[in-house]
C-alpha atoms as a PDB file:
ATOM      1  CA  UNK A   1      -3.085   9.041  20.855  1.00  0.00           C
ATOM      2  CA  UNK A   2      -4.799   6.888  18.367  1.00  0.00           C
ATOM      3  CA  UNK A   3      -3.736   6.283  14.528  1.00  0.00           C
ATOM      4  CA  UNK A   4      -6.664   8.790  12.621  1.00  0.00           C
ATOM      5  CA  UNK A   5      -5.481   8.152   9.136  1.00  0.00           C
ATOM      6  CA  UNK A   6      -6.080   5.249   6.959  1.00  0.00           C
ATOM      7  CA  UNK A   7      -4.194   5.982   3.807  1.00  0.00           C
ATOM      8  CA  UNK A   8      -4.643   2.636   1.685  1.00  0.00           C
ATOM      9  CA  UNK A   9      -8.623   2.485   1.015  1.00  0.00           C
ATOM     10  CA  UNK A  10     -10.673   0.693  -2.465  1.00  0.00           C
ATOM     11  CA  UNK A  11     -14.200   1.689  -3.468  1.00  0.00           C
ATOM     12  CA  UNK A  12     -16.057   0.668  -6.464  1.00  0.00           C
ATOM     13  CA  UNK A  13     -13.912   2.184  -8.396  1.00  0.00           C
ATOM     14  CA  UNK A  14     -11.141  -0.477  -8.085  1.00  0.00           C
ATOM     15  CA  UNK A  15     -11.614  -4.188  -9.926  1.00  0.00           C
ATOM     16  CA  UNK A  16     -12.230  -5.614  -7.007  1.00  0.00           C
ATOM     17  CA  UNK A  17     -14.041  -3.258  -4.906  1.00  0.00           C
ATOM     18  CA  UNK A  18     -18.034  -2.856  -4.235  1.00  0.00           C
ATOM     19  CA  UNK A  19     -18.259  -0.699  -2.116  1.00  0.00           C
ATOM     20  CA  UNK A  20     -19.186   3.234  -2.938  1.00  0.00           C
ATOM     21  CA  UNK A  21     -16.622   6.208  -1.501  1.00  0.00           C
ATOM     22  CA  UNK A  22     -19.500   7.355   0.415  1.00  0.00           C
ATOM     23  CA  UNK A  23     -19.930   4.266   2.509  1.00  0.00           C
ATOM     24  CA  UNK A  24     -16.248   3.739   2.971  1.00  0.00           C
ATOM     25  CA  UNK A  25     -16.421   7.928   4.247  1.00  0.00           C
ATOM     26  CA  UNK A  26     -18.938   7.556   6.258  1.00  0.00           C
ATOM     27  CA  UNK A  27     -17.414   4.015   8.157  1.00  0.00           C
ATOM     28  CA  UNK A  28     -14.573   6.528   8.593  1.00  0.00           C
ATOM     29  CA  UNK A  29     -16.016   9.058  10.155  1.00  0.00           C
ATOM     30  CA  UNK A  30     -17.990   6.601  12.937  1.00  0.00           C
ATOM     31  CA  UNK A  31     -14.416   4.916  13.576  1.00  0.00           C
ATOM     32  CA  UNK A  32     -13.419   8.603  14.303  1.00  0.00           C
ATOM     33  CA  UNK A  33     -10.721   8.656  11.463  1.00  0.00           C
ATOM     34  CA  UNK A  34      -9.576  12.633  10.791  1.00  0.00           C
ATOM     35  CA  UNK A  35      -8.183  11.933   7.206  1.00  0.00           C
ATOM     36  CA  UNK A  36      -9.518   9.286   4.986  1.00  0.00           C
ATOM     37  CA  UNK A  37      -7.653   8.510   1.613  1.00  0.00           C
ATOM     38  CA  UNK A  38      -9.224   6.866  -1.238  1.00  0.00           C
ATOM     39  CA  UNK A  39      -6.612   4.985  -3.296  1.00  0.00           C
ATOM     40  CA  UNK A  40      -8.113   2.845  -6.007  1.00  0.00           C
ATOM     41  CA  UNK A  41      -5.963   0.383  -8.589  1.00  0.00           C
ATOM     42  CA  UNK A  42      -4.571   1.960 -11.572  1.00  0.00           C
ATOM     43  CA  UNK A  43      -2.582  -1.615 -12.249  1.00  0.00           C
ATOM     44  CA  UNK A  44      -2.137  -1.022 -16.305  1.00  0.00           C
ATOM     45  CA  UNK A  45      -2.209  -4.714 -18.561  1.00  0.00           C
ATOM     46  CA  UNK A  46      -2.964  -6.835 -15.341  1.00  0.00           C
ATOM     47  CA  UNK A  47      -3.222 -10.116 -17.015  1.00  0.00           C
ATOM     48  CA  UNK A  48      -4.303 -12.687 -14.336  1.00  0.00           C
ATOM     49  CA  UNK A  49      -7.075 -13.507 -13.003  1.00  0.00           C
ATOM     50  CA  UNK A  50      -9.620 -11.918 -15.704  1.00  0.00           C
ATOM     51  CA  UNK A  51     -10.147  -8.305 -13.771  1.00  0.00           C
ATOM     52  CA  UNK A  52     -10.371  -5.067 -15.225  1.00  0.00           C
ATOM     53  CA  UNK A  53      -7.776  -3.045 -12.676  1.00  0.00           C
ATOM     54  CA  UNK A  54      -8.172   0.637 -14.637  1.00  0.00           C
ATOM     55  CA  UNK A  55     -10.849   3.688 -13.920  1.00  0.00           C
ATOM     56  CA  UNK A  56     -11.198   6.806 -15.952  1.00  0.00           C
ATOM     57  CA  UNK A  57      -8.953   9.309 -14.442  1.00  0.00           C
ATOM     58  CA  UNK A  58     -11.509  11.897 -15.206  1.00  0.00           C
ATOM     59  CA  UNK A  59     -14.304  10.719 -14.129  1.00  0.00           C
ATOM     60  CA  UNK A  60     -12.393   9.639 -10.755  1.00  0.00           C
ATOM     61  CA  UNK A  61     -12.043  12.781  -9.896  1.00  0.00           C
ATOM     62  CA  UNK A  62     -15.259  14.192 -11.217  1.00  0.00           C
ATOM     63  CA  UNK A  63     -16.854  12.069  -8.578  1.00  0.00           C
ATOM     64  CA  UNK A  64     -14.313  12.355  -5.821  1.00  0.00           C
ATOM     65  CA  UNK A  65     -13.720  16.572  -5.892  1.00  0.00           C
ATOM     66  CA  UNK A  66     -17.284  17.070  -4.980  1.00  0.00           C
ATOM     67  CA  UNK A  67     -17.148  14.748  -1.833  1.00  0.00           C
ATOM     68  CA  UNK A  68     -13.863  16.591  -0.426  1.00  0.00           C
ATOM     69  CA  UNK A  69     -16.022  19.669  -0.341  1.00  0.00           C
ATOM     70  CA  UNK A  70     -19.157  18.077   1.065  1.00  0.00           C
ATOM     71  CA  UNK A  71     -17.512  16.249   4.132  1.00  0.00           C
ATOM     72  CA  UNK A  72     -15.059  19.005   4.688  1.00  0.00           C
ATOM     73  CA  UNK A  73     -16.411  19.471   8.030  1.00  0.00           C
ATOM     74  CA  UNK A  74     -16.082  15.934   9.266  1.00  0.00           C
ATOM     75  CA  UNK A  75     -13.093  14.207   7.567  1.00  0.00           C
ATOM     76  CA  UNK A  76     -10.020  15.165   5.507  1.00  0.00           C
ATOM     77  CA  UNK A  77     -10.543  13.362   2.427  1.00  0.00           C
ATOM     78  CA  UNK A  78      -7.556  12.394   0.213  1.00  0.00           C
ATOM     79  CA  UNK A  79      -7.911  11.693  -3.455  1.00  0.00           C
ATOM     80  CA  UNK A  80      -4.810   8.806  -4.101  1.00  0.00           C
ATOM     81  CA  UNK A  81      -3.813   5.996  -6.237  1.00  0.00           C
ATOM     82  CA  UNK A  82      -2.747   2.319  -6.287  1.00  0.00           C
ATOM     83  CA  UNK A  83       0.018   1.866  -9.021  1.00  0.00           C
ATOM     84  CA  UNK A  84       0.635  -1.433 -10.011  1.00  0.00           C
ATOM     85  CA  UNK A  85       3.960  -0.605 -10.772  1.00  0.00           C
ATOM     86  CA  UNK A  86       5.486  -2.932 -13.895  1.00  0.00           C
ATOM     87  CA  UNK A  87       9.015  -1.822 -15.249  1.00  0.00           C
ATOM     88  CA  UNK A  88       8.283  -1.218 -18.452  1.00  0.00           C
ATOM     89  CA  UNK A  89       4.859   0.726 -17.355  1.00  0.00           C
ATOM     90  CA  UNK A  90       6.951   3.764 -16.006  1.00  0.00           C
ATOM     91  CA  UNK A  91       5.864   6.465 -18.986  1.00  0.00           C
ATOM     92  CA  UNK A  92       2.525   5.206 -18.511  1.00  0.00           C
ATOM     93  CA  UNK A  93       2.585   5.889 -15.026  1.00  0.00           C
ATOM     94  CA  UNK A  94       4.065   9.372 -15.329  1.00  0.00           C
ATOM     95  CA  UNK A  95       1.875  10.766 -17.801  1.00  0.00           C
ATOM     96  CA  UNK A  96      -1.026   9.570 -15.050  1.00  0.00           C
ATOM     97  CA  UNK A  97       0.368  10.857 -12.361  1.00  0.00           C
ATOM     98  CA  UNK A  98       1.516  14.343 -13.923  1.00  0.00           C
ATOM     99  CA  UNK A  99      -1.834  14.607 -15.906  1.00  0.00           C
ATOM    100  CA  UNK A 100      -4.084  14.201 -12.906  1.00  0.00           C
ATOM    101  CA  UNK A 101      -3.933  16.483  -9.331  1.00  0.00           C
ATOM    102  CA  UNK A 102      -3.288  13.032  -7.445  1.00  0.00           C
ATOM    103  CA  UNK A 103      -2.797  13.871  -3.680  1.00  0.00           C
ATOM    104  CA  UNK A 104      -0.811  10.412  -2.587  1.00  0.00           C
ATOM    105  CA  UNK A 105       0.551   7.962  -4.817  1.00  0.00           C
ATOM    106  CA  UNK A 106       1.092   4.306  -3.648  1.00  0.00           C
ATOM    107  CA  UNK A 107       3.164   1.922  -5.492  1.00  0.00           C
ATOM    108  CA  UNK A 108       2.398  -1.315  -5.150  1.00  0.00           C
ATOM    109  CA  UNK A 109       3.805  -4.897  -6.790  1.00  0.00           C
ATOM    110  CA  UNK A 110       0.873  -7.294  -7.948  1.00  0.00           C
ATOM    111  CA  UNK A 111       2.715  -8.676 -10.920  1.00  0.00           C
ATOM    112  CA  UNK A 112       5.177 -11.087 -11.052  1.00  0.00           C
ATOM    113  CA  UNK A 113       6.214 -12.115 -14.463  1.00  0.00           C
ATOM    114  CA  UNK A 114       2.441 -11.766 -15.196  1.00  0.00           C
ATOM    115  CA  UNK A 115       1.515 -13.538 -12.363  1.00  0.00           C
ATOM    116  CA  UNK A 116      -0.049 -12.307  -9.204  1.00  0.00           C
ATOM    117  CA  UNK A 117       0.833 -14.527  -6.162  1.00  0.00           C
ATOM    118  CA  UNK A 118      -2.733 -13.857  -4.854  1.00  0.00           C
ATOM    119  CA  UNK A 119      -3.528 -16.987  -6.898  1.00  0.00           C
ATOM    120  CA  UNK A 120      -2.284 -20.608  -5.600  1.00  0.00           C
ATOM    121  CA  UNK A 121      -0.898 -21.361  -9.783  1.00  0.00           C
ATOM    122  CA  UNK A 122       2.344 -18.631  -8.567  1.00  0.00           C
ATOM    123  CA  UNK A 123       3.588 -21.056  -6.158  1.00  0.00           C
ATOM    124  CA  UNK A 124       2.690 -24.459  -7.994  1.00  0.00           C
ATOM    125  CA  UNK A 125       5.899 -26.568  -9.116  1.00  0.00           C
ATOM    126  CA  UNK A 126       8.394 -24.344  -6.909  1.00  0.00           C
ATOM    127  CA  UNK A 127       9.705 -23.832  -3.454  1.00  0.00           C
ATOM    128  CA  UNK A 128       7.923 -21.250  -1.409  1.00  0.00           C
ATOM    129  CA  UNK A 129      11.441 -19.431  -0.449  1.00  0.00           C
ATOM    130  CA  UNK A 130      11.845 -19.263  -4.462  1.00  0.00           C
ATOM    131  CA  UNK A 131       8.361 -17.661  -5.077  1.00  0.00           C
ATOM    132  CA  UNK A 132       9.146 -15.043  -2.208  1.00  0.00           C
ATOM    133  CA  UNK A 133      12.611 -14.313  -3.760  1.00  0.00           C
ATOM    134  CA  UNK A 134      11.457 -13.852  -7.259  1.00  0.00           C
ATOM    135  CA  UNK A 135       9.046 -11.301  -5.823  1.00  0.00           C
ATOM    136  CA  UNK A 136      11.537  -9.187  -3.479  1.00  0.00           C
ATOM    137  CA  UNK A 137      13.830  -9.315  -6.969  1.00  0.00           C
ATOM    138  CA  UNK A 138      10.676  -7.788  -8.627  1.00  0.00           C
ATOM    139  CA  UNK A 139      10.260  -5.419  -6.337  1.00  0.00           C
ATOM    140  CA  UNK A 140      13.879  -4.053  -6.445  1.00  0.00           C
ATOM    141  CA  UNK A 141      13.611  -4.076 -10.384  1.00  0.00           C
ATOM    142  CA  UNK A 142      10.380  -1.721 -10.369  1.00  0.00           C
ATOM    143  CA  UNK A 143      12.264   0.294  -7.970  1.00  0.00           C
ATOM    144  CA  UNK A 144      15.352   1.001 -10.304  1.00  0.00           C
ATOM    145  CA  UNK A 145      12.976   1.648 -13.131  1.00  0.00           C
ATOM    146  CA  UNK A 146      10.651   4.359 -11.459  1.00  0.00           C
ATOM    147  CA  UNK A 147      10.934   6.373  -8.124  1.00  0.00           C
ATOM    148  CA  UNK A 148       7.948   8.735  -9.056  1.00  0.00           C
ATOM    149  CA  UNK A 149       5.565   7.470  -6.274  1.00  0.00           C
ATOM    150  CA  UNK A 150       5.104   8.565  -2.238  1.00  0.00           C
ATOM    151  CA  UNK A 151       4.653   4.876  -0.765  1.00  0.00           C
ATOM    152  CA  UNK A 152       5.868   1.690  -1.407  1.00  0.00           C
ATOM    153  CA  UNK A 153       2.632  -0.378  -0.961  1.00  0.00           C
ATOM    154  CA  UNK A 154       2.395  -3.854   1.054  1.00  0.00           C
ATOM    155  CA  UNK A 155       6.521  -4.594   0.427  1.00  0.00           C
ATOM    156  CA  UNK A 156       6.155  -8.234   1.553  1.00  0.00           C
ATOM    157  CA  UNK A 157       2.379  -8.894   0.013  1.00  0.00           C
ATOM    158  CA  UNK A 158       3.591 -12.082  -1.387  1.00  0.00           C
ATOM    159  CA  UNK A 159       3.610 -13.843   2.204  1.00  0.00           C
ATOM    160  CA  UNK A 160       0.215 -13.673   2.822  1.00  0.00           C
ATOM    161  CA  UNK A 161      -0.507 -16.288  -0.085  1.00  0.00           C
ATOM    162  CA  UNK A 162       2.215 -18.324   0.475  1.00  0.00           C
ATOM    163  CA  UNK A 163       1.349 -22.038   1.096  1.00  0.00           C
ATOM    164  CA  UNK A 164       2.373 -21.508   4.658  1.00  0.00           C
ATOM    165  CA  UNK A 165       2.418 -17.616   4.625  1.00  0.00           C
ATOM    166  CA  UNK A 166       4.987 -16.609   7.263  1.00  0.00           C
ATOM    167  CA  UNK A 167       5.533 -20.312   9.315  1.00  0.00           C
ATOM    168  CA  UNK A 168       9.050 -20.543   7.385  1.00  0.00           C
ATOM    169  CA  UNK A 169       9.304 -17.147   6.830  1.00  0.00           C
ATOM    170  CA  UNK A 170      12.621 -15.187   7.897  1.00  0.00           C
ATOM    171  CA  UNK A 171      13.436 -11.654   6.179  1.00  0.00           C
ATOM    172  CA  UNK A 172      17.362 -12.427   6.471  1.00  0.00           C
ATOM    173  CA  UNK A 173      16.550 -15.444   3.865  1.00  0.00           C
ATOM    174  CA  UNK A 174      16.083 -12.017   1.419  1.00  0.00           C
ATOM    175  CA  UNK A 175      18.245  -9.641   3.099  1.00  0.00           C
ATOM    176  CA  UNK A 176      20.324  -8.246   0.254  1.00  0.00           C
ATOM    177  CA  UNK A 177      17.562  -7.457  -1.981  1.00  0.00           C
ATOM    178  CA  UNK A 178      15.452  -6.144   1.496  1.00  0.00           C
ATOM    179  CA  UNK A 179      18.396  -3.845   1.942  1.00  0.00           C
ATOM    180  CA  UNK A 180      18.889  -2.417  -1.093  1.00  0.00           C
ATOM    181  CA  UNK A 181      14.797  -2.037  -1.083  1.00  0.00           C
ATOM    182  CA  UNK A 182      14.437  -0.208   1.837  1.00  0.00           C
ATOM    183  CA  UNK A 183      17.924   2.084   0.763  1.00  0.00           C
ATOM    184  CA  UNK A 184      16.345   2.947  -2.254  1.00  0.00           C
ATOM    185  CA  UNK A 185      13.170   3.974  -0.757  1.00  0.00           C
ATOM    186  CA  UNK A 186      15.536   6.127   2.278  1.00  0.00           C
ATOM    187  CA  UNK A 187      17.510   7.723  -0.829  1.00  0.00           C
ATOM    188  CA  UNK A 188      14.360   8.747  -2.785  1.00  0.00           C
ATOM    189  CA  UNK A 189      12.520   9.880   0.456  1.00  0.00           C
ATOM    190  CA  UNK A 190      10.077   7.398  -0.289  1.00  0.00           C
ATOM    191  CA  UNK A 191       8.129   6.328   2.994  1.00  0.00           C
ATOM    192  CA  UNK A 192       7.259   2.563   3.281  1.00  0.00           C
ATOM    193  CA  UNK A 193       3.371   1.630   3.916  1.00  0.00           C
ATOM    194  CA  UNK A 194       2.260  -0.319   6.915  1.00  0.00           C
ATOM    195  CA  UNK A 195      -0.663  -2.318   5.615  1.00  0.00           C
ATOM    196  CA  UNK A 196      -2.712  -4.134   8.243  1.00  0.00           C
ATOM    197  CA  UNK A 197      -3.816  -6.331   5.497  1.00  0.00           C
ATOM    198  CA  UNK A 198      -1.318  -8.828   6.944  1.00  0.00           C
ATOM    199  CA  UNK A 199      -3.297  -9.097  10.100  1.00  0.00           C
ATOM    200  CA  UNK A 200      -6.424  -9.741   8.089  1.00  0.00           C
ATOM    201  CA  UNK A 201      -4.688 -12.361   6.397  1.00  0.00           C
ATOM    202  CA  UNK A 202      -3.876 -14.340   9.467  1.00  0.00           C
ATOM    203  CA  UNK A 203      -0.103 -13.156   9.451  1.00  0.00           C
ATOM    204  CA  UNK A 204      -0.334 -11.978  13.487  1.00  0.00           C
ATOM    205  CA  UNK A 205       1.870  -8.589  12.168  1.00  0.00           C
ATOM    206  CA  UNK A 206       1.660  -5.897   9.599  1.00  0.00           C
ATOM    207  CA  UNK A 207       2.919  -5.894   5.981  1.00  0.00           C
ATOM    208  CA  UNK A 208       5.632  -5.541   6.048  1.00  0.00           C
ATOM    209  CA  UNK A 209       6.895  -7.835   8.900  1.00  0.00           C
ATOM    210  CA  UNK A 210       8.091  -6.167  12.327  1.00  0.00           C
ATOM    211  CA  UNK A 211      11.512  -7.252  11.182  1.00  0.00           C
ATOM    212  CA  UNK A 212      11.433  -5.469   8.070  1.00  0.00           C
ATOM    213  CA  UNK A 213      10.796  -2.278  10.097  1.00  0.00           C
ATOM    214  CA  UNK A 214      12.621  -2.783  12.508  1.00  0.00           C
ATOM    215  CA  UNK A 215      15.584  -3.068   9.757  1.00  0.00           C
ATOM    216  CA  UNK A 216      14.224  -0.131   8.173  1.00  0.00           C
ATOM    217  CA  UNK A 217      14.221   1.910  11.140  1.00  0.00           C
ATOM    218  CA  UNK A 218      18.030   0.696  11.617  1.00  0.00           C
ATOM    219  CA  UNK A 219      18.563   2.302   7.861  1.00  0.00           C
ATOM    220  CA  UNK A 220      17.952   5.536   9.147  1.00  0.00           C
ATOM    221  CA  UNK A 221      14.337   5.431   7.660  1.00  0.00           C
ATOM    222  CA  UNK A 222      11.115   7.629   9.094  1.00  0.00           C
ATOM    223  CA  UNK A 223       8.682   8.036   6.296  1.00  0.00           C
ATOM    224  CA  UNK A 224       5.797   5.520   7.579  1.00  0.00           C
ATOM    225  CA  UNK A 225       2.680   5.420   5.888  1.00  0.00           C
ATOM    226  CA  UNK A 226      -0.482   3.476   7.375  1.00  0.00           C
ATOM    227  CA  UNK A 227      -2.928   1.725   5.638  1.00  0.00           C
ATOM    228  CA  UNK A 228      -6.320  -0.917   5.909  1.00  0.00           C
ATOM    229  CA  UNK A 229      -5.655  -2.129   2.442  1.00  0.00           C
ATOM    230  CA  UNK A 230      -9.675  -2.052   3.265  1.00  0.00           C
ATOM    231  CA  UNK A 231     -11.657  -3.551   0.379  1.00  0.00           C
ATOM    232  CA  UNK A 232     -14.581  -3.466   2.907  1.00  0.00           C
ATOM    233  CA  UNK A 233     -15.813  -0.984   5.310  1.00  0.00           C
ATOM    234  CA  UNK A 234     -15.864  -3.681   8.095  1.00  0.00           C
ATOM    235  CA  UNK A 235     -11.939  -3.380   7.476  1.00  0.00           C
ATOM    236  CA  UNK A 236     -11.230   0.011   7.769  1.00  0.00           C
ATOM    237  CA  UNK A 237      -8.695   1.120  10.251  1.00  0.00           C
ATOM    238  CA  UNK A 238      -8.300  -2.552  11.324  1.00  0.00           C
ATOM    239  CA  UNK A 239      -6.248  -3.041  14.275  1.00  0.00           C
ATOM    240  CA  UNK A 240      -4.913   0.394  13.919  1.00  0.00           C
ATOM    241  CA  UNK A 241      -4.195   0.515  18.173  1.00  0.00           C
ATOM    242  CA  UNK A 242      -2.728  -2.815  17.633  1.00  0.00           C
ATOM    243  CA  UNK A 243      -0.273  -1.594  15.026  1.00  0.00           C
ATOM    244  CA  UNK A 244       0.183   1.388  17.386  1.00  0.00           C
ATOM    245  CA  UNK A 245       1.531  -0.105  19.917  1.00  0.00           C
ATOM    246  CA  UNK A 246       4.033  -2.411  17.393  1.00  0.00           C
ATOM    247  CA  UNK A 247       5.410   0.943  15.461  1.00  0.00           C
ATOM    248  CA  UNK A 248       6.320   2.588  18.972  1.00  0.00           C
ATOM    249  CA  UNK A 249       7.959  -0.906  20.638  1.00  0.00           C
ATOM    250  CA  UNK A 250      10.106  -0.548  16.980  1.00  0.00           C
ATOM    251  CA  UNK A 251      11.283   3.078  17.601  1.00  0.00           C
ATOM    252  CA  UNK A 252       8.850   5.058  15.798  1.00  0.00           C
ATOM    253  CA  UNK A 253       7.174   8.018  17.267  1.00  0.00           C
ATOM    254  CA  UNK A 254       5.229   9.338  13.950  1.00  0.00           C
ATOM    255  CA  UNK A 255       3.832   8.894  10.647  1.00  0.00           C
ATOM    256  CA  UNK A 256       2.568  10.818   7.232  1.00  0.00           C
ATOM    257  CA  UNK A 257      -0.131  11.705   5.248  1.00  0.00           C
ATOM    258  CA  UNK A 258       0.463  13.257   1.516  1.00  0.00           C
ATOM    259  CA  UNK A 259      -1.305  15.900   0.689  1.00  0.00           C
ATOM    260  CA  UNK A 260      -0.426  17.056  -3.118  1.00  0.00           C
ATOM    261  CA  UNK A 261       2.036  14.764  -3.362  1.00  0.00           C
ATOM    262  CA  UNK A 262       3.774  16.450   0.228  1.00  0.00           C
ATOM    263  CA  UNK A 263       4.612  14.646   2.933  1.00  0.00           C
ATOM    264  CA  UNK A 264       2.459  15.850   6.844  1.00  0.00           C
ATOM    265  CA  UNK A 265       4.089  14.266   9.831  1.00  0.00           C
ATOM    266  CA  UNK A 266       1.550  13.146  12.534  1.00  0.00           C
ATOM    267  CA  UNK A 267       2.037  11.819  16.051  1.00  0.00           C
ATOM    268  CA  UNK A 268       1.462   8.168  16.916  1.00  0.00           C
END
């Protein structure tokens, strides 16, 4: 079988998107995708880089509702969210996500100390195994602050910037903050995301790293999301049958889909 759900998608609606929903459905539907889910950045007081990383809830949904019904017959579409999850943002994010009929929520770490390390200035002045570390120790912070999501977004998105990404990169450099990560996520029955991104970014694996799944795997975890992290339609679905083939050689036979906020197994 083939992977027919990209869960991790960004249309115009997101600060850095261009792209309309309808292009990004209709890519879908040629690659042959059954379920499609639109999950654009909420990230709440994102202070680098000068973008605007908030829609209107309301008229989100006012746009998106209509399109579920008018490519019912040719794709499942999925109404999500990107969190940009910041501990003291958890209210915030719970009024959103309890005020709105969100089918999937991802939550996702793009903030550092105010900092995303999608810019070179996170890394300046430091050791790249110190950048990585402060981010796993942000992660694991957001995670003991608020639970409230369905996917833990990109875990390891801080390696794709790094000033030699994943050369010098070893998951056992982190593995006490890794492993009380991924038990958090196992106790919470919150499923990690598989984000081809990595692939894109010249990583030659998934975010996160085979390692990281294979550890989680290990944990006793089963909840697998998959996402593009497609800002693009050119990147939709990208090398879904190569990520196929990785999930199985690491012991996984399935994956999930949310729909209203409920986790569907599907067959890899």
């Amino acid at each position: 079988m083939a992977i027919i759900a990209d869960t991790h998608v960004h249309t115009l609606f997101s600060g850095d998107g261009s792209f309309s929903p309808e292009i990004m459905i209709e890519k879908a539907i040629s690659l042959g995708l059954s379920h499609l889910c639109l999950t654009d950045h909420m990230d709440y007081d994102y202070t680098d880089g000068g973008i605007c990383f908030e829609f209107d809830p309301k008229k989100y949904f006012d746009y998106m509702t209509p399109l579920k019904e008018q490519y019912q017959d040719r794709i499942d579409l999925i109404i999500g969210v990107e969190l940009g999850l910041q501990p003291y943002l958890s209210s915030r994010h719970h009024n959103l996500v309890f005020s709105h009929p969100f089918d999937y929520v991802i939550g996702s770490i793009h903030l550092v100390n105010s900092r995303d390390p999608y810019y070179p200035s996170f890394f300046e002045g430091r050791e790249e195994q110190t950048a990585y570390r402060e981010y796993f120790e942000c992660v694991l912070q957001n995670l003991k602050s608020y639970t409230n999501f369905d996917s833990l977004g990109h875990l390891d998105y801080v390696v794709r910037y790094g000033p030699t990404k994943n050369k010098n990169y070893a998951w056992t450099q982190y593995q006490e903050i890794l492993d009380a990560i991924l038990r958090i996520l196992i106790k919470n029955e919150i499923a990690l995301e598989v984000n081809t991104g990595g692939y894109k970014y010249g990583l030659g694996e998934p975010n996160p790293c085979t390692d990281i799944l294979k550890r989680y795997k290990e944990l006793g975890g089963k909840l697998l999301t998959i996402g593009s992290d497609a800002h693009d339609p050119a990147y939709l679905a990208y090398e879904f049958s190569r990520l196929r083939e990785l999930l199985i050689s690491c012991g996984f036979s399935s994956y999930y889909i949310f729909k209203k906020r409920v986790p569907m197994e599907l067959p890899l």
